[in-house]
Every structure is written in structure tokens, then in C-alpha cells.
Protein backbone atom coordinates (compact mmCIF):
# COMPACT_ATOMS: atom_id res chain seq x y z
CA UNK A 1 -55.81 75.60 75.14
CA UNK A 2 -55.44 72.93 77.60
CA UNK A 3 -57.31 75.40 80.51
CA UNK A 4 -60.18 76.75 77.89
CA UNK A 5 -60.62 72.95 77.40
CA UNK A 6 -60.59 72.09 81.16
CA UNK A 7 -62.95 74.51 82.29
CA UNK A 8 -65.30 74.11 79.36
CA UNK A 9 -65.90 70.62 80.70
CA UNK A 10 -66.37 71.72 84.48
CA UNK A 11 -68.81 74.12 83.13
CA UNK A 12 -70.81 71.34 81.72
CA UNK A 13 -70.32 68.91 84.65
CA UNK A 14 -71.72 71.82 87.16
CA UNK A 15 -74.48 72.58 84.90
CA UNK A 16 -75.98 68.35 84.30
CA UNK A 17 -75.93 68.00 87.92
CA UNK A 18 -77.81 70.91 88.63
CA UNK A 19 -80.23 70.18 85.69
CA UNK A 20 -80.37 66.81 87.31
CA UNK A 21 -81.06 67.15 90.85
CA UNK A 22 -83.58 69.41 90.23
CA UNK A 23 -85.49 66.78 88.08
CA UNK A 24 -85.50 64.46 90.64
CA UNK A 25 -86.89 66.78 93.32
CA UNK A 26 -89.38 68.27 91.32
CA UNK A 27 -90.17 64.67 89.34
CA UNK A 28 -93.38 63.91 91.45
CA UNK A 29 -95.07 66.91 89.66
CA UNK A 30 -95.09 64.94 86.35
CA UNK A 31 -96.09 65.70 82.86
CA UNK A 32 -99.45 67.24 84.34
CA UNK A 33 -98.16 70.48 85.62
CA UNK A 34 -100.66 70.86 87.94
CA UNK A 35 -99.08 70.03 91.78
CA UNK A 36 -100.97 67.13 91.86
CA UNK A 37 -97.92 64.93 92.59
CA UNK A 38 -98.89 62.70 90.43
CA UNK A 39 -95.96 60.16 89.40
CA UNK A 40 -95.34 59.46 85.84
CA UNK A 41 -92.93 56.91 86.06
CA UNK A 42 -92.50 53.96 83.90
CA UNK A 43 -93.58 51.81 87.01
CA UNK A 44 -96.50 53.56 88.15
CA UNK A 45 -97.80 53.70 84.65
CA UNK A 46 -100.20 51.24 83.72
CA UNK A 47 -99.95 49.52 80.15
CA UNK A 48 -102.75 50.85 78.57
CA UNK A 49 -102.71 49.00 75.28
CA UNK A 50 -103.21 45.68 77.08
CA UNK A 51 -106.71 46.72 78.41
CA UNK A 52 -109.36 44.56 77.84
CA UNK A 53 -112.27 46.05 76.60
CA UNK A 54 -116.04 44.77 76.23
CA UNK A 55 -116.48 46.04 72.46
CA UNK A 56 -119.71 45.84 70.91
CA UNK A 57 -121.52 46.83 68.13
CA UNK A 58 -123.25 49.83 69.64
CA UNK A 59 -119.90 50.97 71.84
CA UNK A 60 -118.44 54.07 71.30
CA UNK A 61 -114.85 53.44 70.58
CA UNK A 62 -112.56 56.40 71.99
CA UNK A 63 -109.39 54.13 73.00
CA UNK A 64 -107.90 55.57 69.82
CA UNK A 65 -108.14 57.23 66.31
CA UNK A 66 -106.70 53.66 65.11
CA UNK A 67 -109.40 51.84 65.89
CA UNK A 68 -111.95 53.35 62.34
CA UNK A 69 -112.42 50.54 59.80
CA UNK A 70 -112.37 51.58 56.32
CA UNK A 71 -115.16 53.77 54.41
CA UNK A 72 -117.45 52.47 52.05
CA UNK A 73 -114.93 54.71 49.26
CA UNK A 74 -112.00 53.25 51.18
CA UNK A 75 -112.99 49.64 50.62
CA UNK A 76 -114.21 50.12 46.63
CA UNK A 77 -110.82 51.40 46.12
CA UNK A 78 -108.99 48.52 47.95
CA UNK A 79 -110.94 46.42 45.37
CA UNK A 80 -110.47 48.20 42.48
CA UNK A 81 -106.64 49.02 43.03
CA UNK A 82 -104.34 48.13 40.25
CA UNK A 83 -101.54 45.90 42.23
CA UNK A 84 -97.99 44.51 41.52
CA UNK A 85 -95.18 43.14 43.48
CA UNK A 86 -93.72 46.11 45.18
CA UNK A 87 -90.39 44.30 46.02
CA UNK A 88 -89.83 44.34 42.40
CA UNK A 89 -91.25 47.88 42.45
CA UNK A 90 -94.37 47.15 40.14
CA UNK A 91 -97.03 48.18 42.19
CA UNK A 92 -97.47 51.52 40.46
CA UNK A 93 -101.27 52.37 42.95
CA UNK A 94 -98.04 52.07 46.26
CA UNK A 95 -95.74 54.03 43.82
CA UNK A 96 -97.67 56.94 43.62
CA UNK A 97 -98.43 57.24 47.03
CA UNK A 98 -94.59 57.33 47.62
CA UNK A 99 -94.33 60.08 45.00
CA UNK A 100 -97.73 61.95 46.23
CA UNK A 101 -96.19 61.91 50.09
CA UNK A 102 -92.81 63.00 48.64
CA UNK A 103 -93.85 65.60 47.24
CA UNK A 104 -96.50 66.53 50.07
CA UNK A 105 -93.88 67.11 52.42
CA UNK A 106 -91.13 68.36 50.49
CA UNK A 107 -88.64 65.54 50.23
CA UNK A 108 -87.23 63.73 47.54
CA UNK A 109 -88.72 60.53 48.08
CA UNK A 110 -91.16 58.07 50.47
CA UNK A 111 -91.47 54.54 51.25
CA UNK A 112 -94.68 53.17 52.29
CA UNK A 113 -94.25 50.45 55.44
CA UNK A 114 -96.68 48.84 57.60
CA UNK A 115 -96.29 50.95 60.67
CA UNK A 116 -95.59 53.64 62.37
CA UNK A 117 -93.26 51.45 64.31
CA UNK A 118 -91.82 50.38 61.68
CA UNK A 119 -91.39 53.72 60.29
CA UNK A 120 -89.80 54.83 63.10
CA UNK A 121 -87.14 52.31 63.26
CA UNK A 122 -86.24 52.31 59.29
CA UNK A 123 -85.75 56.00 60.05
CA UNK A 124 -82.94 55.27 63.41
CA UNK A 125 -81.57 52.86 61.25
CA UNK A 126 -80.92 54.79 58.16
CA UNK A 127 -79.56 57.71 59.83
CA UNK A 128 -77.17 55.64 62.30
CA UNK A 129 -75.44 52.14 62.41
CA UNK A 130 -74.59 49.95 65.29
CA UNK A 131 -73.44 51.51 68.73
CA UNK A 132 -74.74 55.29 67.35
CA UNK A 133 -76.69 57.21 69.54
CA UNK A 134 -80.40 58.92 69.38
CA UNK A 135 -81.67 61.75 71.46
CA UNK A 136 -84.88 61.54 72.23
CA UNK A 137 -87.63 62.51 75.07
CA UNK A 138 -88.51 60.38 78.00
CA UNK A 139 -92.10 60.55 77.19
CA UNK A 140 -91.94 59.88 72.98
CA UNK A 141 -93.55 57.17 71.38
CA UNK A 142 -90.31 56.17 70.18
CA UNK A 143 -88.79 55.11 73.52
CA UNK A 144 -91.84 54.78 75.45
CA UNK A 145 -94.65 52.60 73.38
CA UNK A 146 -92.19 50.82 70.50
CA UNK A 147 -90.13 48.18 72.95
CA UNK A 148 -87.03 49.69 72.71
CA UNK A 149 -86.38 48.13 69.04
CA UNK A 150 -84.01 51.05 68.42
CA UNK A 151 -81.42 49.13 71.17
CA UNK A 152 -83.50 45.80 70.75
CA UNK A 153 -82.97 44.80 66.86
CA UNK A 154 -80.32 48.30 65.83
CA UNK A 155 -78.08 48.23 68.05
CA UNK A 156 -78.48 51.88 68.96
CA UNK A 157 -78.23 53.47 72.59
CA UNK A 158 -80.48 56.71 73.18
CA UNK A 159 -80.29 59.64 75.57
CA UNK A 160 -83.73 60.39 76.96
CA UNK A 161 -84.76 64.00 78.17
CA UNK A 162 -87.25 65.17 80.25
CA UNK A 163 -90.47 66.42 78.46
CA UNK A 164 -92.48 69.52 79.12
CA UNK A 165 -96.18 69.99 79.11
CA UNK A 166 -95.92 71.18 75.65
CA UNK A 167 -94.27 68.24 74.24
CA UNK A 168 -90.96 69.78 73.84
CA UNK A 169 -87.59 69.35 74.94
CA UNK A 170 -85.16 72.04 76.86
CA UNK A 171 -83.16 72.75 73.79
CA UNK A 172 -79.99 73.66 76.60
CA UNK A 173 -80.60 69.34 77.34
CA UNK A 174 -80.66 68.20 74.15
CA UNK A 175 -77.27 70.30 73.36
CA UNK A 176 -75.59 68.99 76.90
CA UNK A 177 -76.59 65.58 75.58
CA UNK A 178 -74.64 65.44 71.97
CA UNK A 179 -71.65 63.86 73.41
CA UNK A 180 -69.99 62.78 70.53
CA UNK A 181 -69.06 62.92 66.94
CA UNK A 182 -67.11 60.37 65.36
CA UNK A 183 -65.81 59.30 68.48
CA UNK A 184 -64.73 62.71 69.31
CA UNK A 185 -65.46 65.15 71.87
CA UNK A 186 -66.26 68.92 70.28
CA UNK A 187 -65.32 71.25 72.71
CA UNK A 188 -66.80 74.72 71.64
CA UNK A 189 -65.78 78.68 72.75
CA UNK A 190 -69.09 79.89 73.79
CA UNK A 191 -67.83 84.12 73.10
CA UNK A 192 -68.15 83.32 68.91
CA UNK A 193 -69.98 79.94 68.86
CA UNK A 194 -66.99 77.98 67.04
CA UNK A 195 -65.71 75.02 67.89
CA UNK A 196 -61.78 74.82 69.10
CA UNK A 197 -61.07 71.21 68.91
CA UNK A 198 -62.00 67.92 69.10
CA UNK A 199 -60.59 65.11 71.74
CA UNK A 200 -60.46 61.40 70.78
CA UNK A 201 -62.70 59.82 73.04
CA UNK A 202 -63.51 55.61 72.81
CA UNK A 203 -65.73 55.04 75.53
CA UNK A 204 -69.20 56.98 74.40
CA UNK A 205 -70.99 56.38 71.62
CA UNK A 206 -71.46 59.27 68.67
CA UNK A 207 -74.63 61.03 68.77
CA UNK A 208 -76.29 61.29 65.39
CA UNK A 209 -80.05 61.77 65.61
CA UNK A 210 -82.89 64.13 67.31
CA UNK A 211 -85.47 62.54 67.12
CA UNK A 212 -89.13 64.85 68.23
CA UNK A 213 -92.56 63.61 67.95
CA UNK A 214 -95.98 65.98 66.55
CA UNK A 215 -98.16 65.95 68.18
CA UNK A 216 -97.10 64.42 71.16
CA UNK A 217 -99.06 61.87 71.95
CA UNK A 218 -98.43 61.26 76.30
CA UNK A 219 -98.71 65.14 76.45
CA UNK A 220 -102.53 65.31 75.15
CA UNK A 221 -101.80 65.53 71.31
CA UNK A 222 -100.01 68.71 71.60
CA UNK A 223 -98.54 70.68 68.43
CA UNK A 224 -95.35 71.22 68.88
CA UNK A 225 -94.29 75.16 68.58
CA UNK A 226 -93.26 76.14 65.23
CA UNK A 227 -89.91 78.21 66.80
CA UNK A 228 -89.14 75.73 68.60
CA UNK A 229 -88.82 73.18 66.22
CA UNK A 230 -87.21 75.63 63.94
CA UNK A 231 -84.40 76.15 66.79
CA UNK A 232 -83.95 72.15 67.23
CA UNK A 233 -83.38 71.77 63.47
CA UNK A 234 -80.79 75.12 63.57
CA UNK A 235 -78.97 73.04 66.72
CA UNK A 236 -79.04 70.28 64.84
CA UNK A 237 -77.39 71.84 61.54
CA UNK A 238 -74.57 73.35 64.20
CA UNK A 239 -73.63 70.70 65.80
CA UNK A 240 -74.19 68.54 62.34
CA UNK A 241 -76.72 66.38 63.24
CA UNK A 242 -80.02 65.14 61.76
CA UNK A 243 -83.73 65.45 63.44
CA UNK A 244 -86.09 62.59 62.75
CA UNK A 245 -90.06 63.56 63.23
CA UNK A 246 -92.55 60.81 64.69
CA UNK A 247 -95.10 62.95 62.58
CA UNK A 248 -97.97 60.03 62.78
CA UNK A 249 -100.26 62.89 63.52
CA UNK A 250 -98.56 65.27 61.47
CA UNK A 251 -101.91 66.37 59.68
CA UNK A 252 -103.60 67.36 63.31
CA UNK A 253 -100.22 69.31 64.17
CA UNK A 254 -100.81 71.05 60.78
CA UNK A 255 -104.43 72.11 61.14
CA UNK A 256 -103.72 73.14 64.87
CA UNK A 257 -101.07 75.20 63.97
CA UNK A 258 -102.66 76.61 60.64
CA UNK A 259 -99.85 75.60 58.07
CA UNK A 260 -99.49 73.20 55.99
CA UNK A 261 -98.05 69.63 56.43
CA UNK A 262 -94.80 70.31 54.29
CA UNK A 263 -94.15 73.80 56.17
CA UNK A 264 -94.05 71.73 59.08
CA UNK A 265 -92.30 68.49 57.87
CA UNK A 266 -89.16 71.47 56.61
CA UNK A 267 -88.28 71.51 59.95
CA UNK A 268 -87.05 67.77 60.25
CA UNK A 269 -84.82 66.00 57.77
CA UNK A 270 -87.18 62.86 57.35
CA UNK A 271 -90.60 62.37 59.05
CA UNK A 272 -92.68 59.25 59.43
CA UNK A 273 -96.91 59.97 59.15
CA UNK A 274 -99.37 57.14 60.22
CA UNK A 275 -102.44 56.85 57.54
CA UNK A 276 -104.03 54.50 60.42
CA UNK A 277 -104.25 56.98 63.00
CA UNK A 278 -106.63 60.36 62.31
CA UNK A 279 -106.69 59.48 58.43
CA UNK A 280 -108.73 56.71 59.16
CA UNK A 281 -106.86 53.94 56.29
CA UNK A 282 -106.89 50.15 57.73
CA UNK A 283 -103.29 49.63 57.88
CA UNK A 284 -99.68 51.62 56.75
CA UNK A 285 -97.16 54.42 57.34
CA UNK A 286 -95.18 56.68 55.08
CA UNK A 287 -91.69 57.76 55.78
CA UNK A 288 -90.14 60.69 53.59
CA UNK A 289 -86.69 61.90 53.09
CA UNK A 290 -83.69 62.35 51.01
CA UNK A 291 -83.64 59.52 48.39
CA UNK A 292 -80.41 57.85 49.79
CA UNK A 293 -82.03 58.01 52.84
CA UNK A 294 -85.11 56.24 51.62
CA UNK A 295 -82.86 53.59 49.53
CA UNK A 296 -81.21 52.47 52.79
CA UNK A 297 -84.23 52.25 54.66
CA UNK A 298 -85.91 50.45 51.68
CA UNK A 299 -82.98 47.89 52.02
CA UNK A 300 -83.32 47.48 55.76
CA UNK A 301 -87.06 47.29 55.29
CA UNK A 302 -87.13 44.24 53.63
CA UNK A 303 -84.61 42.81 56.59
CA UNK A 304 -87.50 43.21 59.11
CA UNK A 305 -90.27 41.22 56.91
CA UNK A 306 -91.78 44.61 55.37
CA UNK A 307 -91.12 43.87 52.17
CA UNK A 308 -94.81 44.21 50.69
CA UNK A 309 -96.64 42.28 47.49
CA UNK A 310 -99.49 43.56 46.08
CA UNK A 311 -99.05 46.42 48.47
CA UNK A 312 -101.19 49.08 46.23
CA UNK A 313 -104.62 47.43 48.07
CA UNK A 314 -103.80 48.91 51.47
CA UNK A 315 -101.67 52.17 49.72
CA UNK A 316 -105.51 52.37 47.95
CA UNK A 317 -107.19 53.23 50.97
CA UNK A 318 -104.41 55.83 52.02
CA UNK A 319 -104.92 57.36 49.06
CA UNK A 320 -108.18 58.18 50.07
CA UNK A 321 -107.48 59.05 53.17
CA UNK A 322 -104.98 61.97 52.21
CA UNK A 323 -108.38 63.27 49.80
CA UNK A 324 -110.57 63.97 52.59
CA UNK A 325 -107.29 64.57 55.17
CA UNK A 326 -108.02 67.81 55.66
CA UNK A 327 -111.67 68.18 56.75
CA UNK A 328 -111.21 64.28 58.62
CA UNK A 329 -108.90 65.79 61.01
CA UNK A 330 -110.94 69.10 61.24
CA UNK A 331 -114.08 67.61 62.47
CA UNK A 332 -112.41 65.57 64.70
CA UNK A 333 -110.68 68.33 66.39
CA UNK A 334 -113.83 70.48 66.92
CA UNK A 335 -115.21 67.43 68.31
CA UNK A 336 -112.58 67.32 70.80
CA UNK A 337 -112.97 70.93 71.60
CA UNK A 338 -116.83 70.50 72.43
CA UNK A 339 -116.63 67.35 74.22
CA UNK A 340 -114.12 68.76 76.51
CA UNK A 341 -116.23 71.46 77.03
CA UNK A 342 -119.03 69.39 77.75
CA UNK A 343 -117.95 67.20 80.31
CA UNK A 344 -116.40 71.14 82.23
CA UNK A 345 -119.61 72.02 82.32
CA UNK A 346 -121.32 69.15 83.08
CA UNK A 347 -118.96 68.89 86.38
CA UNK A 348 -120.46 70.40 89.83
CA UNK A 349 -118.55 72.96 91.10
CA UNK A 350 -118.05 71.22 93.93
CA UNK A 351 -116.27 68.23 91.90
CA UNK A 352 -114.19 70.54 89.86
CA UNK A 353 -111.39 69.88 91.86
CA UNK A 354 -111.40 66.12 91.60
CA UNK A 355 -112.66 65.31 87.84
CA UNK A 356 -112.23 67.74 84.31
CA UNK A 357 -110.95 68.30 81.11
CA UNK A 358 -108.03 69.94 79.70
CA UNK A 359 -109.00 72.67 77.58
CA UNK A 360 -106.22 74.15 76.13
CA UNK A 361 -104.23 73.66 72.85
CA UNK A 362 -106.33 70.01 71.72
CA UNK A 363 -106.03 68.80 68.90
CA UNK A 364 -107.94 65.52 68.76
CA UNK A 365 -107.70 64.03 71.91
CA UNK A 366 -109.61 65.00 75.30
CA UNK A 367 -107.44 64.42 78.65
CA UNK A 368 -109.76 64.04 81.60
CA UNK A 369 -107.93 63.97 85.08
CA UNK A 370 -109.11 62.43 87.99
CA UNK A 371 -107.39 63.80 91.23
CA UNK A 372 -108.44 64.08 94.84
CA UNK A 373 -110.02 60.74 95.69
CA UNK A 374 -111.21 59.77 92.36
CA UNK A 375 -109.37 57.02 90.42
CA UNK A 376 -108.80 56.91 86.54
CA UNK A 377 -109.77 53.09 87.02
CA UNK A 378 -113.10 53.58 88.87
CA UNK A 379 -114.20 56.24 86.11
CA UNK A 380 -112.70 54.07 83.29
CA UNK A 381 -114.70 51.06 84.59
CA UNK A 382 -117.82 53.30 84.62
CA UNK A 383 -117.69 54.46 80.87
CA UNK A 384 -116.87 50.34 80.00
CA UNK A 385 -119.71 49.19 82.06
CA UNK A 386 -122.10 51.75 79.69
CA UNK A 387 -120.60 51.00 76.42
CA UNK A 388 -118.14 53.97 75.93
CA UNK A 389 -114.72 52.91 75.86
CA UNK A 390 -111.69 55.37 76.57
CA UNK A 391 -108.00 54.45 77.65
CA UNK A 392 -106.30 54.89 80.97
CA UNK A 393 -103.22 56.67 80.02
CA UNK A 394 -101.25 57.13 83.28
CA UNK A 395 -102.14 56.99 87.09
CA UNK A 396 -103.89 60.15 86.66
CA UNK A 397 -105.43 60.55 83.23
CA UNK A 398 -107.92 59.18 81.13
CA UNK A 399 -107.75 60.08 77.12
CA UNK A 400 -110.20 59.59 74.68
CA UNK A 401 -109.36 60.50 71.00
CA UNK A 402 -112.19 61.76 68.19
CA UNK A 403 -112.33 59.63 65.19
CA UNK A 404 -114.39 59.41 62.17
CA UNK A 405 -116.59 56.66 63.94
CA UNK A 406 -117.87 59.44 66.19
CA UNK A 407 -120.46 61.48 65.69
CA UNK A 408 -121.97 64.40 67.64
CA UNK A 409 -125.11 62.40 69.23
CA UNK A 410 -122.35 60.26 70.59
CA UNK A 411 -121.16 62.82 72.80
CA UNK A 412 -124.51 63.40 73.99
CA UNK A 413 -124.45 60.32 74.89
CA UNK A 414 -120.76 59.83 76.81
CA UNK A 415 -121.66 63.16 78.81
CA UNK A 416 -124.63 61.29 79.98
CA UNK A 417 -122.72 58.41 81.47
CA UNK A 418 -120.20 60.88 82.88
CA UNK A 419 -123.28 62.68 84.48
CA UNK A 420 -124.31 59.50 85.98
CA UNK A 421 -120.60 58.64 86.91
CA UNK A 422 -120.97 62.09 89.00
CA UNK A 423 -123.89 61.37 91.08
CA UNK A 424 -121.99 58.08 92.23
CA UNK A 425 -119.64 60.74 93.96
């Protein structure tokens, strides 16, 4: 027993460091996938949500799908929404949302919070307690845009994997990286999948939660494959672990993938969806689970100042938003599909090689890389300067994401400041 156990670990020693050098030779490629050796590093990576930007009335707003104000429906039912205190659970207008979502995504039960942020953490929290870890990719929203809070106000350490183009993880990394569980080693016998035993083990924290994110956000708004999440959450049952899903865009991973929000939501054990991102309400998230699940995060909710009021104003407006969901996030991905499109053919040949747009798999964001001598700062600068404002994602990209405040004329209109952009070349 002793040997099996021995070499089982060399195995897995061999194998990391492999896995491991090879990332850091073949690092300068990046999340692009394209040779460019483009760096996307933590330091090389601007902060793009501290950008100031020259808003004005008659700018065309592509930073984000968070930046719609409410609809003229939106707003009447903010006013006419019947309100309690929701601490004391008597705002029925938030406790039907929680039931409506709930049922939605097949789960017993929802709590509406203020962000997707928030959401995130309740989730980490719920599943683990102090000095637990996470797994989780390099590139998710939840370790790269939400400060850390996991480690910052939990208490919880995280193991962060490489991500692919696709927004997945190698499912052979996140198995290397469940280290413990209940401060034990399981040591498996790979010929019938079973494990053999378990070794005390104090100094490494107990992995309890995958957490994936769809779409993936840094990777273009990318659906995430339905086998493969099916195959995380079969790892996860295995090795008895829970998967978390950032699913703020859950609705554009649904219509990309042509199923349905729950079918997709069955693959995770709780999921958090943003109703201020593609939905288009003002402010609030929804996270969904098993109902001890939601209790607990209910109870550390109110720890972090979420504890709402009359709550059922803003959970108004998301009602509204899940009505028209559907055909919202439709519209705004066939926008995305023609205004990539667009700016590809409005591109010389002869600057093909410097300035385009990704094509493939979008959902409702357009990626357009600038390589070869032209910066993402000196085209960003350009759209600012003529009213159209987009985001400079990373040193290489620039991403603008459809929203319900764009229309098509608009896009005539941001191809025609690209086309001037062009000549400048």
C-alpha cells in the first residue's frame, strides 16, 4: 500500500511540473491564441473600469451591457411595485422574483442581492468556511475583477488555473488541483477509479468549490461547452465537491447555445445571474440553490450590509427584465454578429493584419484586436474623441458589448469613425 501510495504522488509531482513549465514558456501567447505574443498578465493589463470617459447625451455607450437605464415599463413598475421590508421577508413583489428565478433554473430557492459581486461571494461563503479552498480560473471574474473578497472578507484561499480561448478549464488541472478533503489527502487507483485511502495532512487547506463562469467575460463572452460543463460537474460529484456558476450572463450562454437557462444552470449546484448586465434592470443579482444553501447565504447577506427594505422597487424592474429576456439578449447578439462583420469588411486588406474583429462563437460582445503597430489606446482614444465609447480590455484588445441602448443606425455610425480611424494609418 505504502509503494501504490508513493508512486501515485510522484506521478502527480512529474505531471504539475510538466503542466507548469510549459505554461510559462508558452505564457506570452496569452488568452488570444493567435502568436501575437501578446502578454496577459495582471501587470501588463490595464484597469479598464477606471477609464475616464467623455459621456454625453448623444455618445454611444459600448463600455458595457451595464451601463442601459431603465425602460419606460421598467420605471412604471418601480413605481407601482407593492413593497415591504424584506429583512422581515414582507416584500412579497422581491419574493416572487426569488420563487420565479427558483423555479427558472431548477433549484429550490433564490435570494435576490445587490450584485453580482455580491452574489458571488454569498455563494464562496455558503459553500465553504474559513481557511477552505476554491478552484477557480486565472482569468474569471471571480478572482480577476471582484478584489479578491473571497481571501479579503472569507477567509478563503483559491487555486487559479490557466484559461483557454474557450473559457474553460483543463479538466486534468482542475483534478491535480483538489488537494484536500477534510484535511485529508485522497489518494486514488487510477485501473478502477476508487479511492484507496486517505492521509491526514494539516498543512493545505480542503478544497470545496469549482467555481466556472458563462459566458466568460475576459475570453469575448464565450458559452461555455455544454460537455464540458457536464464533465466538471461529474468530477465534481467524484471527488465530492460542489461547482458554483458566475452565470451573470447566463441568458446569452443560453440563447448561444440554444437551450434553455435551467438546462444550463443543471450543470452547477448554485448559480448567480446579473439582471444589470444584458437584462437591462438598474440594479440586482439573483443567486439560486438548494434552500439551506440559500438560508446561509441569506444570513451572511445581511453581515455584508445587503440586507434590503423595500427591496420589491428594484426586484420590479427585474421582473421585467426576465419578460422580454429572451428577445433583449437576441437582438443584442445579432447586433454583435453584424457589427463585427462590419468593421472585417470595412478593414483594407492591407490592414487586416494589424486591426479586426473576432468572428467566431459571439455572443454579445465584439473583440477588436489591434496588433502590429497599432495600439488599443490610440484606437480607443479615436472612438472617445467621436463620441463612441468602448473599453480597453487588455494590452491587445478592445471590447465593446451590444445593449438595448443600441440601435442599428448606431453601428452605421461607429463603422464610420473606425473608417476614419483607418485612413489615419
Amino acid at each position: 500500500m505504502h509503494s501504490l501510495i508513493t508512486r501515485r504522488v510522484l506521478v502527480l509531482g512529474n505531471a504539475s511540473f510538466r503542466k507548469f513549465t510549459t505554461a510559462r514558456m508558452t505564457q506570452t501567447n496569452g488568452i488570444n491564441g493567435n502568436g501575437n505574443s501578446a502578454s496577459t498578465d495582471l501587470l501588463d493589463t490595464p484597469s479598464a473600469y477606471t477609464q475616464k470617459s467623455n459621456k454625453t447625451h448623444k455618445s454611444i455607450d459600448l463600455r458595457s451591457d451595464t451601463v442601459t437605464v431603465p425602460s419606460a415599463e421598467m420605471r412604471k413598475a418601480m413605481a407601482e411595485a407593492i413593497v415591504g421590508d424584506d429583512v422581515y421577508g414582507e416584500d412579497t413583489t422581491t419574493t416572487r422574483l426569488e420563487q420565479r428565478c427558483a423555479e427558472l433554473f431548477g433549484k429550490e430557492a433564490g435570494l435576490f442581492v445587490a450584485s453580482g459581486t455580491m452574489g458571488n461571494l454569498l455563494a464562496i461563503m455558503a459553500h465553504c468556511q474559513r481557511g477552505d479552498e476554491i478552484i477557480v480560473g486565472r482569468y474569471n471574474h471571480i478572482h480577476r475583477w471582484e478584489q479578491g473578497n473571497y481571501a479579503q472578507l472569507a477567509g478563503i484561499s483559491a487555486t487559479t488555473l490557466e484559461v483557454k480561448p474557450d473559457g474553460t478549464m483543463d479538466l486534468d488541472d482542475i483534478e491535480q488541483a483538489i488537494r484536500v478533503k477534510g484535511g485529508y489527502i485522497q489518494i486514488y487507483d487510477e485501473s478502477c477509479d476508487v479511492e484507496v485511502t486517505s492521509i491526514p495532512d494539516c498543512h493545505m487547506p480542503a478544497s470545496k468549490l469549482i467555481c466556472i463562469e458563462n459566458t466568460h467575460n475576459y475570453t469575448g463572452g464565450k458559452a461555455l461547452p455544454i460537455d464540458w460543463m457536464k464533465s466538471v460537474k461529474m468530477l465534481a460529484e467524484r471527488r465530492d465537491l460542489k461547482v458554483h456558476m458566475d452565470g451573470a450572463r447566463i441568458y446569452n450562454a443560453a440563447v448561444a447555445s440554444n437551450t434553455s437557462v435551467k438546462h444550463i444552470a443543471s450543470f452547477a449546484d448554485t448559480v448567480q445571474m446579473c439582471f444589470s448586465k444584458g437584462l437591462g434592470a438598474p440594479v440586482g443579482s439573483i443567486v439560486v440553490g438548494p434552500k439551506a444553501f440559500i438560508d446561509r447565504a441569506r444570513h451572511s447577506r445581511k453581515a455584508l450590509g445587503g440586507g434590503w427594505r423595500q427591496s420589491g422597487v428594484l426586484a420590479a424592474a427585474a421582473h421585467v427584465a426576465l419578460d422580454h429576456a429572451d428577445a433583449t439578449i437576441r437582438a443584442d447578439h445579432e447586433r454583435a454578429k453584424k457589427l463585427s462583420k462590419m468593421i472585417n469588411d470595412a478593414t483594407p486588406d492591407n490592414l487586416k493584419n494589424k486591426v479586426y474583429a473576432a468572428e467566431n462563437d459571439i455572443t454579445n460582445m465584439v473583440l477588436i484586436h489591434c496588433v502590429n503597430g497599432v495600439s488599443v489606446q490610440q484606437l480607443n482614444d479615436f472612438f472617445q474623441k467621436h463620441d463612441v465609447l468602448a473599453m480597453t480590455f487588455d494590452a491587445r484588445r478592445i471590447r465593446m458589448v451590444l445593449n438595448w441602448n443600441v440601435n442599428d443606425e448606431n453601428l452605421e455610425t461607429i463603422v464610420e469613425v473606425y473608417k476614419q480611424f483607418l485612413k489615419q494609418l
